[in-house]
Structures are given as structure tokens and as C-alpha cells.
PDB file of N, CA and C in Angstrom:
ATOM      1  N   UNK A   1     -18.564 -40.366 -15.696  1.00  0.00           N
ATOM      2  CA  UNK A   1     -17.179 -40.176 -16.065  1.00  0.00           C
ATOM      3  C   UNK A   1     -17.052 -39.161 -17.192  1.00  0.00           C
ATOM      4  N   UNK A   2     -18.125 -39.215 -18.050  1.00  0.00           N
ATOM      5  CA  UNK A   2     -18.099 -38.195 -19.493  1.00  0.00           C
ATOM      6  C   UNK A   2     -18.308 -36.666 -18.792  1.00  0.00           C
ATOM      7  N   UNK A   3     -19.168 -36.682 -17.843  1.00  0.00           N
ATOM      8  CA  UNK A   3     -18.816 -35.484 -17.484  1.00  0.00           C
ATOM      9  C   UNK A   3     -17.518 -34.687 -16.419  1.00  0.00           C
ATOM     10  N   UNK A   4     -16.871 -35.373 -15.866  1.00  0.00           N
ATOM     11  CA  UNK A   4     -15.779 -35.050 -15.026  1.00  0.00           C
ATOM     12  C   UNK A   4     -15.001 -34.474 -16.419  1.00  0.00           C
ATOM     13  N   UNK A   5     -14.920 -35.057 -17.886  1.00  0.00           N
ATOM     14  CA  UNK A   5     -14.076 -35.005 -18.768  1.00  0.00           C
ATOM     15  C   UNK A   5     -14.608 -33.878 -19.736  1.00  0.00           C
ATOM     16  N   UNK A   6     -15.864 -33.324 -19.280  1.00  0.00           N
ATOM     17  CA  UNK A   6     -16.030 -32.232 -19.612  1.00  0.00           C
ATOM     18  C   UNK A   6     -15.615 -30.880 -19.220  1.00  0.00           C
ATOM     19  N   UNK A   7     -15.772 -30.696 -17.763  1.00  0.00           N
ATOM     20  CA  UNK A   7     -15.654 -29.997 -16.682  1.00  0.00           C
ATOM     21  C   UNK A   7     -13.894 -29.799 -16.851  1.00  0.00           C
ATOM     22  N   UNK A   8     -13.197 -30.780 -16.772  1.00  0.00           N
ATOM     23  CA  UNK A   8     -11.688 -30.540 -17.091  1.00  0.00           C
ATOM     24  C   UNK A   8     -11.170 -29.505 -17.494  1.00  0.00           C
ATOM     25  N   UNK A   9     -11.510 -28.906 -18.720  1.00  0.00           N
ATOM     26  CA  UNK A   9     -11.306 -27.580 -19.035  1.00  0.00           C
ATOM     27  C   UNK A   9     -11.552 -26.328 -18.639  1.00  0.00           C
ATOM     28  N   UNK A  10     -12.790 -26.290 -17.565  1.00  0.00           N
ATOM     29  CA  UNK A  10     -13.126 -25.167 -17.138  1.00  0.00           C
ATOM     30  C   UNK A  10     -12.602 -24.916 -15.776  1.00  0.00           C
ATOM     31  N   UNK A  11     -11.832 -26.226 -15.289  1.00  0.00           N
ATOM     32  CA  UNK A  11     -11.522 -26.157 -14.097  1.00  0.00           C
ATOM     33  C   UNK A  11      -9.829 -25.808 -14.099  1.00  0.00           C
ATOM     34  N   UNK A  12      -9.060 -26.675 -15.143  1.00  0.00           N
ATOM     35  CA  UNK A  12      -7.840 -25.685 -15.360  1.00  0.00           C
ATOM     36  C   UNK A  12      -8.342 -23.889 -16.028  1.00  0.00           C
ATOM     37  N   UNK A  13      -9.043 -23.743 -16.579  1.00  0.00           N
ATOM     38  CA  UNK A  13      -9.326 -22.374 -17.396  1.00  0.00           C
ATOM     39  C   UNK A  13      -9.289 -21.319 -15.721  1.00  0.00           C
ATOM     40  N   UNK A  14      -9.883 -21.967 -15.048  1.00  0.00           N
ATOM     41  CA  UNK A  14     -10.435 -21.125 -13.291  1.00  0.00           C
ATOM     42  C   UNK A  14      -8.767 -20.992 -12.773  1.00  0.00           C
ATOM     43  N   UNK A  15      -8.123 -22.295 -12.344  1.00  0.00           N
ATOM     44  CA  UNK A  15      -7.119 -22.495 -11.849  1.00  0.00           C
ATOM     45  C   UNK A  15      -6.034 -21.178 -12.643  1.00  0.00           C
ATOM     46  N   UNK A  16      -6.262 -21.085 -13.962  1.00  0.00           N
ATOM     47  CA  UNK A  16      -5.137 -20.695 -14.654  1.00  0.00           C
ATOM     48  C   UNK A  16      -5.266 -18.419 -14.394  1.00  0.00           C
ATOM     49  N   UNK A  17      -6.709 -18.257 -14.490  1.00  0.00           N
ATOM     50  CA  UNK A  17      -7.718 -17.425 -14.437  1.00  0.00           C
ATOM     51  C   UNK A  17      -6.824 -16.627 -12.587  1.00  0.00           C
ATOM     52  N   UNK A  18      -7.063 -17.760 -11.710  1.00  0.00           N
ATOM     53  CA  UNK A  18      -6.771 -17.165 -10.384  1.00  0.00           C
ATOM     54  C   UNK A  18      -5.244 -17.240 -10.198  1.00  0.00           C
ATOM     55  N   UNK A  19      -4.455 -17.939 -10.598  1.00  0.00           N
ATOM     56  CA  UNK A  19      -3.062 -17.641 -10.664  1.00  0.00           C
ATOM     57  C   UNK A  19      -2.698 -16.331 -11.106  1.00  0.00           C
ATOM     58  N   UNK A  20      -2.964 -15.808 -12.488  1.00  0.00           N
ATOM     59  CA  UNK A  20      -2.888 -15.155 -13.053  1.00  0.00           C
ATOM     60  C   UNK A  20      -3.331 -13.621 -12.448  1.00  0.00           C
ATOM     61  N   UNK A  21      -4.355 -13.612 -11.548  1.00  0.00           N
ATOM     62  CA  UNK A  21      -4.730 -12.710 -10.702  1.00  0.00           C
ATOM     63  C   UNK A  21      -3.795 -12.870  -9.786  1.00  0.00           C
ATOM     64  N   UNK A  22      -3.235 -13.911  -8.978  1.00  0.00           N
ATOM     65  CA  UNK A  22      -2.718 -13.552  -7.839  1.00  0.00           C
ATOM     66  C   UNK A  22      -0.931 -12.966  -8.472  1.00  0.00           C
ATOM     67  N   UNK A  23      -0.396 -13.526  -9.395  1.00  0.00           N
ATOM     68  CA  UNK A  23       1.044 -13.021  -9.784  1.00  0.00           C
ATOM     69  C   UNK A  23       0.956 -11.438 -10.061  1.00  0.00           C
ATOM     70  N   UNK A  24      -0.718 -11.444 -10.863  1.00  0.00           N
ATOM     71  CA  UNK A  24      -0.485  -9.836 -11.372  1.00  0.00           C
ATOM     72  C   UNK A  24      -1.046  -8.687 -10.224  1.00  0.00           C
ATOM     73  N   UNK A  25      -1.381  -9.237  -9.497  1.00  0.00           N
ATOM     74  CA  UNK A  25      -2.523  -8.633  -8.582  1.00  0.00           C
ATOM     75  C   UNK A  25      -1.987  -8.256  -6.895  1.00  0.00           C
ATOM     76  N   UNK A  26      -2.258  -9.801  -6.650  1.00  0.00           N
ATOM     77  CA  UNK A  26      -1.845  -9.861  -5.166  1.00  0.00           C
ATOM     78  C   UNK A  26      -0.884  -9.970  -4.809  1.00  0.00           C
ATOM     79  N   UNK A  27       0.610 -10.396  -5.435  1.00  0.00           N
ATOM     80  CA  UNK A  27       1.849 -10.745  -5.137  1.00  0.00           C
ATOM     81  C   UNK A  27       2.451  -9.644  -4.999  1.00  0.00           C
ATOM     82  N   UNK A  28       2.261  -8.770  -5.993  1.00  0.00           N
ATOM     83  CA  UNK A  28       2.623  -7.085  -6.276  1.00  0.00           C
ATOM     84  C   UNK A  28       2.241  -6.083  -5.120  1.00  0.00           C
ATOM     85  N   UNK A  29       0.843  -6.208  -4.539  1.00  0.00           N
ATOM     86  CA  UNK A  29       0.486  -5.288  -3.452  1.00  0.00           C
ATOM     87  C   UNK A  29       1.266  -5.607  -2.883  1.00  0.00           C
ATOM     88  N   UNK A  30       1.194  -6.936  -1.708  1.00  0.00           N
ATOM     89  CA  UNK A  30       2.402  -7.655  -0.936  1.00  0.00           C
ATOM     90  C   UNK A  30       3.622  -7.178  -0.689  1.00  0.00           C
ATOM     91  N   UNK A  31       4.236  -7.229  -2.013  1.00  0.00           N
ATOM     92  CA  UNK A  31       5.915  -7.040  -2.143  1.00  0.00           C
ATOM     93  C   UNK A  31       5.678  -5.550  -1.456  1.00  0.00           C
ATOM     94  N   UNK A  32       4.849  -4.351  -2.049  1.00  0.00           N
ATOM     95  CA  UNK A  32       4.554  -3.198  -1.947  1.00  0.00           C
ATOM     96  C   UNK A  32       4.485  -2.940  -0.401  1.00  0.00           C
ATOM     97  N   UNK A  33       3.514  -3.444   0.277  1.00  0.00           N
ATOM     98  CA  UNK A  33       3.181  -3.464   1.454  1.00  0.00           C
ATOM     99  C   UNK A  33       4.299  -3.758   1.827  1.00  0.00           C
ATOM    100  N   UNK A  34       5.280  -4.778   2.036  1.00  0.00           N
ATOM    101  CA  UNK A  34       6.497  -4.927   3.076  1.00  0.00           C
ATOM    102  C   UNK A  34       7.220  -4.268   3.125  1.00  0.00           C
ATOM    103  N   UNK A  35       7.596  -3.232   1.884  1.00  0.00           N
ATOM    104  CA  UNK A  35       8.568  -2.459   1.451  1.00  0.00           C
ATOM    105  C   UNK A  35       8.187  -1.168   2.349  1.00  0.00           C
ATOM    106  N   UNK A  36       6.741  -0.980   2.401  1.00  0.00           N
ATOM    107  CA  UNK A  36       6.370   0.437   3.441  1.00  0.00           C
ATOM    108  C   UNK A  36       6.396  -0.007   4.871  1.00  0.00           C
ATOM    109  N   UNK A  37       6.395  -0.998   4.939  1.00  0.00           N
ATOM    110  CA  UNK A  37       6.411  -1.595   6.916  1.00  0.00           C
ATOM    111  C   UNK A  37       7.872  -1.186   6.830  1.00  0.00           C
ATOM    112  N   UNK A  38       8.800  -2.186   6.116  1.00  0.00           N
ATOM    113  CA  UNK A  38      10.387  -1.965   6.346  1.00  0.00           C
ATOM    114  C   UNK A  38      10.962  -0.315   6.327  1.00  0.00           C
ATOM    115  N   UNK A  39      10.244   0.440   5.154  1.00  0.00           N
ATOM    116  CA  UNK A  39      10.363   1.925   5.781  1.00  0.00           C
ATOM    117  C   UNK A  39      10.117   2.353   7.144  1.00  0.00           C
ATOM    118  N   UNK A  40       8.605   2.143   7.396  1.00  0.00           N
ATOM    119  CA  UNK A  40       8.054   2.696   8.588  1.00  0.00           C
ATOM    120  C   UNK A  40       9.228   2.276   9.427  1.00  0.00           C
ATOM    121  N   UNK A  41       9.705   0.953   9.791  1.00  0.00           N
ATOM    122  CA  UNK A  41      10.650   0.306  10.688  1.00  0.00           C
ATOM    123  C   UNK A  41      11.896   1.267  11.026  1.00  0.00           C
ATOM    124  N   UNK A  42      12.431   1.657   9.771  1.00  0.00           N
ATOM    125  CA  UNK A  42      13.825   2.552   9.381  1.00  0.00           C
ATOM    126  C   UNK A  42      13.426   3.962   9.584  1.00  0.00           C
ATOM    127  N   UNK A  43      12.439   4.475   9.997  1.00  0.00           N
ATOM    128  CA  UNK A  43      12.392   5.851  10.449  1.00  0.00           C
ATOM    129  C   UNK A  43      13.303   6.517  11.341  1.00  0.00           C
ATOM    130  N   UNK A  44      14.121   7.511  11.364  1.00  0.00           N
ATOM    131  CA  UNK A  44      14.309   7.624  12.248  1.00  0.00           C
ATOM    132  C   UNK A  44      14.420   9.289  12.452  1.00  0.00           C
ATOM    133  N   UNK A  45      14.836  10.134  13.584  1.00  0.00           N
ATOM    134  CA  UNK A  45      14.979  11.352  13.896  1.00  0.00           C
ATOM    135  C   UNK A  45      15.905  12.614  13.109  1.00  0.00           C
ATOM    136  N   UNK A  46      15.382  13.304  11.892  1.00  0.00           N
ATOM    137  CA  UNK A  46      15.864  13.959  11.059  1.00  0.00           C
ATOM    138  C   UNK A  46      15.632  13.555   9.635  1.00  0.00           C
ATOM    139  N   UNK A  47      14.915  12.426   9.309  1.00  0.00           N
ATOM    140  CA  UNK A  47      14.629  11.966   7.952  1.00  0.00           C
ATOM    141  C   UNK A  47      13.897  12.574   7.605  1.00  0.00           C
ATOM    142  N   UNK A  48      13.577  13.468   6.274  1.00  0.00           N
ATOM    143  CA  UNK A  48      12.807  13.943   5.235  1.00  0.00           C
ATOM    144  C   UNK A  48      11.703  12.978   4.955  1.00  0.00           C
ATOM    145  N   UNK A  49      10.307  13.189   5.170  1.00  0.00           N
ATOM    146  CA  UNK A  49       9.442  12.289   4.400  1.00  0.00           C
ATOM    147  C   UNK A  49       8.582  13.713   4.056  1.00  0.00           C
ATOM    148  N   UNK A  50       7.326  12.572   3.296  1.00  0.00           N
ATOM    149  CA  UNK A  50       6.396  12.986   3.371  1.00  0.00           C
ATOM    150  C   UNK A  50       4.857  12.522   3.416  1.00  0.00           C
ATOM    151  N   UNK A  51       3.889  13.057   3.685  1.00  0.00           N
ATOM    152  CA  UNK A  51       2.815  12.273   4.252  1.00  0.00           C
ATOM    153  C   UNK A  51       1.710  12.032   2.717  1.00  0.00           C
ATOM    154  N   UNK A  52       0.750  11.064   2.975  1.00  0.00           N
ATOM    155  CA  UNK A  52      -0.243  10.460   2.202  1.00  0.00           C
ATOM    156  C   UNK A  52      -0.659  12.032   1.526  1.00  0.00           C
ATOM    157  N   UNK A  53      -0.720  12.697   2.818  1.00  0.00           N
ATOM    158  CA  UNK A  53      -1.685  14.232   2.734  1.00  0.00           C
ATOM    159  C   UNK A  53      -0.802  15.432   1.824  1.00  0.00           C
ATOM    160  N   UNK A  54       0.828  14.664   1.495  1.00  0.00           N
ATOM    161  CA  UNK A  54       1.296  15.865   0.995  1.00  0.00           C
ATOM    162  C   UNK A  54       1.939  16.614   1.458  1.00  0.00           C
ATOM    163  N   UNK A  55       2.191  16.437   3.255  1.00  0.00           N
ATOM    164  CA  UNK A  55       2.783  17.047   3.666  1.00  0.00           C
ATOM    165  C   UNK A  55       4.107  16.975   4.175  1.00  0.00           C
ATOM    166  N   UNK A  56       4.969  18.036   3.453  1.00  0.00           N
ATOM    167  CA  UNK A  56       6.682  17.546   3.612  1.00  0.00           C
ATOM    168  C   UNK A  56       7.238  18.325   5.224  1.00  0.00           C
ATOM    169  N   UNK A  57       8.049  17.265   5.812  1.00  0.00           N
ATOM    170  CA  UNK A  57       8.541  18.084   7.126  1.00  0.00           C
ATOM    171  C   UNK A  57      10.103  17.161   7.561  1.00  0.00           C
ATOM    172  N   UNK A  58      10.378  17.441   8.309  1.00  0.00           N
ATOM    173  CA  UNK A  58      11.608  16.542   8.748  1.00  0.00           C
ATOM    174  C   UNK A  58      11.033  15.495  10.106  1.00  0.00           C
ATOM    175  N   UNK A  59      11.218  14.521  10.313  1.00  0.00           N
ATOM    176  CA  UNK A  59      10.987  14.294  11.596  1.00  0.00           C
ATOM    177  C   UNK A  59      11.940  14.333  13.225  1.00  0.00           C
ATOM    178  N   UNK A  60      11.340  14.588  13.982  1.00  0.00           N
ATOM    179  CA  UNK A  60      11.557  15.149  15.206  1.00  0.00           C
ATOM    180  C   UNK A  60      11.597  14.063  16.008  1.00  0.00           C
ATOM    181  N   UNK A  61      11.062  13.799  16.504  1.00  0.00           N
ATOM    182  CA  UNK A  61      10.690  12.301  17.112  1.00  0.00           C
ATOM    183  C   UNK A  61       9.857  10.831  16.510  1.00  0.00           C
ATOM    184  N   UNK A  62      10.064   9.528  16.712  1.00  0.00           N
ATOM    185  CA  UNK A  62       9.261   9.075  16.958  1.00  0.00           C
ATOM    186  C   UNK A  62       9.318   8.152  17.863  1.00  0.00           C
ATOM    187  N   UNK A  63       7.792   7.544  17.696  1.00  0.00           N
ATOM    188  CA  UNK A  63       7.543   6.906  18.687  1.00  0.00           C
ATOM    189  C   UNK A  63       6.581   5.639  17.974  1.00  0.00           C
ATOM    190  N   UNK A  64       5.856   4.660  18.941  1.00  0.00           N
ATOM    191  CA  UNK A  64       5.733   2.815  18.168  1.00  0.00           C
ATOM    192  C   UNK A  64       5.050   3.553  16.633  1.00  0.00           C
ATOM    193  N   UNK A  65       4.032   4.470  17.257  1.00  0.00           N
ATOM    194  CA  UNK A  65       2.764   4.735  16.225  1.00  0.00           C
ATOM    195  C   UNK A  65       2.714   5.987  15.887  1.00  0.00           C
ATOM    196  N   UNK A  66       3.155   6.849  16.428  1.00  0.00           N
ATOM    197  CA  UNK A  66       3.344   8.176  15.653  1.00  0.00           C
ATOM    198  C   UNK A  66       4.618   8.714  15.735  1.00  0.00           C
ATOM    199  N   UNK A  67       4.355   9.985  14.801  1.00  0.00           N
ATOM    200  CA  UNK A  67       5.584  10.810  14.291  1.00  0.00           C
ATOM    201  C   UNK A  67       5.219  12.088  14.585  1.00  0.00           C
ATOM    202  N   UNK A  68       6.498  12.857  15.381  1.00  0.00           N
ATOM    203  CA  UNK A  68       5.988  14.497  15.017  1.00  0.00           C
ATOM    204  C   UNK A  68       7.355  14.462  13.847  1.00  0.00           C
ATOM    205  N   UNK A  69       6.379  15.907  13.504  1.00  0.00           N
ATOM    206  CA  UNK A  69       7.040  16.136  12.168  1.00  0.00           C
ATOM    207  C   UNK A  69       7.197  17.716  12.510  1.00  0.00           C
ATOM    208  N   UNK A  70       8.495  18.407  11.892  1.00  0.00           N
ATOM    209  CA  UNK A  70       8.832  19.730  11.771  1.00  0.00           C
ATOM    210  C   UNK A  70       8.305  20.032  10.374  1.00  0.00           C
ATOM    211  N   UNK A  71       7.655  20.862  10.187  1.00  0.00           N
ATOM    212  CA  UNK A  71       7.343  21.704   9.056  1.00  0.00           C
ATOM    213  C   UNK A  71       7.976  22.855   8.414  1.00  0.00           C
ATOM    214  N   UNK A  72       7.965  23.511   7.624  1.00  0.00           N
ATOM    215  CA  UNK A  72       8.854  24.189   7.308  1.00  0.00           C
ATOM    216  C   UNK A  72       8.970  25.876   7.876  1.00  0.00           C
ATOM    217  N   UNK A  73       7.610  25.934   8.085  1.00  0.00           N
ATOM    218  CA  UNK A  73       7.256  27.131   8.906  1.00  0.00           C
ATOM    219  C   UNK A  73       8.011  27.187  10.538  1.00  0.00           C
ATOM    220  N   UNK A  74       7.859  25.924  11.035  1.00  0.00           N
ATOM    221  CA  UNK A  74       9.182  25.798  12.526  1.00  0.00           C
ATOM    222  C   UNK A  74       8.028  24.727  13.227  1.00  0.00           C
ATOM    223  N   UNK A  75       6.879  25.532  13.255  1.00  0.00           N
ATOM    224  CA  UNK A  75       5.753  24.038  13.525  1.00  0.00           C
ATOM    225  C   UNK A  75       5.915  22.493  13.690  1.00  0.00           C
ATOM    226  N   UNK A  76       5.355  22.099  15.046  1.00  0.00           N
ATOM    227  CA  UNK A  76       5.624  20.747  14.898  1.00  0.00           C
ATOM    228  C   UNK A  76       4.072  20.243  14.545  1.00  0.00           C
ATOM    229  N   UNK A  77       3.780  19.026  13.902  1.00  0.00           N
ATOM    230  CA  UNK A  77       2.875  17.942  14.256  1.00  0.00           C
ATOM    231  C   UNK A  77       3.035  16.595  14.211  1.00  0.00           C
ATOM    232  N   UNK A  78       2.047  16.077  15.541  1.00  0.00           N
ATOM    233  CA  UNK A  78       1.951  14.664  15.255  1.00  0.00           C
ATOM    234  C   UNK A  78       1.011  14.184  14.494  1.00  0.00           C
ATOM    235  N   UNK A  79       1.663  12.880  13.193  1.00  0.00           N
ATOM    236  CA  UNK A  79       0.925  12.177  12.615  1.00  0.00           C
ATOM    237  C   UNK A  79       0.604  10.652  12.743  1.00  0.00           C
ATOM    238  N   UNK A  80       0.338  10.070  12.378  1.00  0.00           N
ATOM    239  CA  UNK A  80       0.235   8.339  12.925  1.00  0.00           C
ATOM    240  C   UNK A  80       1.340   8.561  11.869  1.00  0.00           C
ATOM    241  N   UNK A  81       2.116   7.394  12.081  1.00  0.00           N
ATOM    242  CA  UNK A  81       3.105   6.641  10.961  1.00  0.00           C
ATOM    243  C   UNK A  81       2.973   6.014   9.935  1.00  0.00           C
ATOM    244  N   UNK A  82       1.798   5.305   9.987  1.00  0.00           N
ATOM    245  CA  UNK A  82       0.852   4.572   8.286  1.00  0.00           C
ATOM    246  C   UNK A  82       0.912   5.681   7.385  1.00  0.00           C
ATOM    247  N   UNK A  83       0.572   7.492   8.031  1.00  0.00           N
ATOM    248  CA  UNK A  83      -0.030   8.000   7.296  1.00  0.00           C
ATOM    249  C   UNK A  83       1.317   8.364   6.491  1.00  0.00           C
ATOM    250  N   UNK A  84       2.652   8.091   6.517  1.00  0.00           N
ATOM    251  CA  UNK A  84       3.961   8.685   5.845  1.00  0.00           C
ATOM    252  C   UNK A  84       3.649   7.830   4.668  1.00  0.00           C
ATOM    253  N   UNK A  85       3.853   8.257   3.409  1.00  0.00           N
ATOM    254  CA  UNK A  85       3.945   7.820   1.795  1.00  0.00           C
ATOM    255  C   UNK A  85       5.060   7.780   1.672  1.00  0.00           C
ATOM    256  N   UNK A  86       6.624   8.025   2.537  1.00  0.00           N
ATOM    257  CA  UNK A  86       7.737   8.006   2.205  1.00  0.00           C
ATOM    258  C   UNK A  86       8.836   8.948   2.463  1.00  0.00           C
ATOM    259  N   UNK A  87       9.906   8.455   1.789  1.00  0.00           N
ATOM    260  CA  UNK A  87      11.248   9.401   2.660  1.00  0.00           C
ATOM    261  C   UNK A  87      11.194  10.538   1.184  1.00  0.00           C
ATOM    262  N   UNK A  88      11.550  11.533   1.405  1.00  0.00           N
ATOM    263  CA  UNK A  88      11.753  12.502   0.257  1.00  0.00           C
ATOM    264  C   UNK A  88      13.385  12.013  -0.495  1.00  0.00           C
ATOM    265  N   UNK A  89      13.126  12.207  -1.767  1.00  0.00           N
ATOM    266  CA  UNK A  89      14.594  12.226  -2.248  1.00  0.00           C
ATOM    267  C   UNK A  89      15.369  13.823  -1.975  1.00  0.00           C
ATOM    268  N   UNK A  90      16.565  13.618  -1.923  1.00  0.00           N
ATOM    269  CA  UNK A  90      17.479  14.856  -1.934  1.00  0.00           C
ATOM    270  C   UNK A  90      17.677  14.924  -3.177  1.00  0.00           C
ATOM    271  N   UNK A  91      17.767  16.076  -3.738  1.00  0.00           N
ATOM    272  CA  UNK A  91      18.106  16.915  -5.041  1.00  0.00           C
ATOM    273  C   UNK A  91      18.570  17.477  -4.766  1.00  0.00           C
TER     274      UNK A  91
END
């Protein structure tokens, strides 16, 4: 019994230790992650993004898993859709 009443402390100290990781850590990617699915979802034909790679274009089509994209030169390409980092702001 003297030792269960030792252990007590190190076992809230762990408990308190992995909470603390998951609020600062894992809850945050999460929120992050849904917020880029719900983009990807809202894509649609003429939106400004731009890709992981940097590259800014309008889009042209899409489709479940990829995107062509207009470039600024008149060029089209297709990219997968994961690879978009986002919609561009207008200025």
C-alpha cells in the first residue's frame, strides 16, 4: 500500500505532462488540419491559391484529387489538391 502512495505523484505528474502535450500540441494540428480539408472542400473554378511549392495560379478546373491551375504565363498545370497551402488574399 506504501508504495501505490508513492507512485501517486508520478502518475498525476505523467497524466498532467500528456494533457499538456495534447492541448498544446495535438489539438492545435487537428483544428489546423480540418480547416485545410474544409478549404480543399470549398475549391472551386477561378479561385486564386497557391501551392506548398509557391506556386500562384487561378484554378481552371477541378476534380476529387486534382487541380489544374492557370499560371500567369497562360500555362495550365495539374497538381494533386493536398499540394494547395491556400487561397491567395486580394490586395
Amino acid at each position: 500500500m506504501e508504495q501505490l502512495g508513492s507512485m501517486a505523484p508520478m502518475i498525476l505528474f505523467l497524466v498532467l505532462i500528456f494533457a499538456m502535450m495534447y492541448f498544446l500540441m495535438i489539438r492545435p494540428q487537428r483544428k489546423k488540419q480540418k480547416e485545410h480539408e474544409q478549404m480543399e472542400s470549398e475549391l472551386k473554378r477561378g479561385d486564386k491559391v497557391v501551392t506548398i511549392g509557391g506556386i500562384y495560379g487561378r484554378i481552371d478546373s477541378v476534380s476529387e484529387i486534382s487541380v489544374v491551375l492557370k499560371v500567369e504565363s497562360g500555362a495550365t498545370i495539374r497538381i494533386a489538391k493536398k499540394s494547395i497551402a491556400g487561397k491567395q488574399t486580394e490586395k
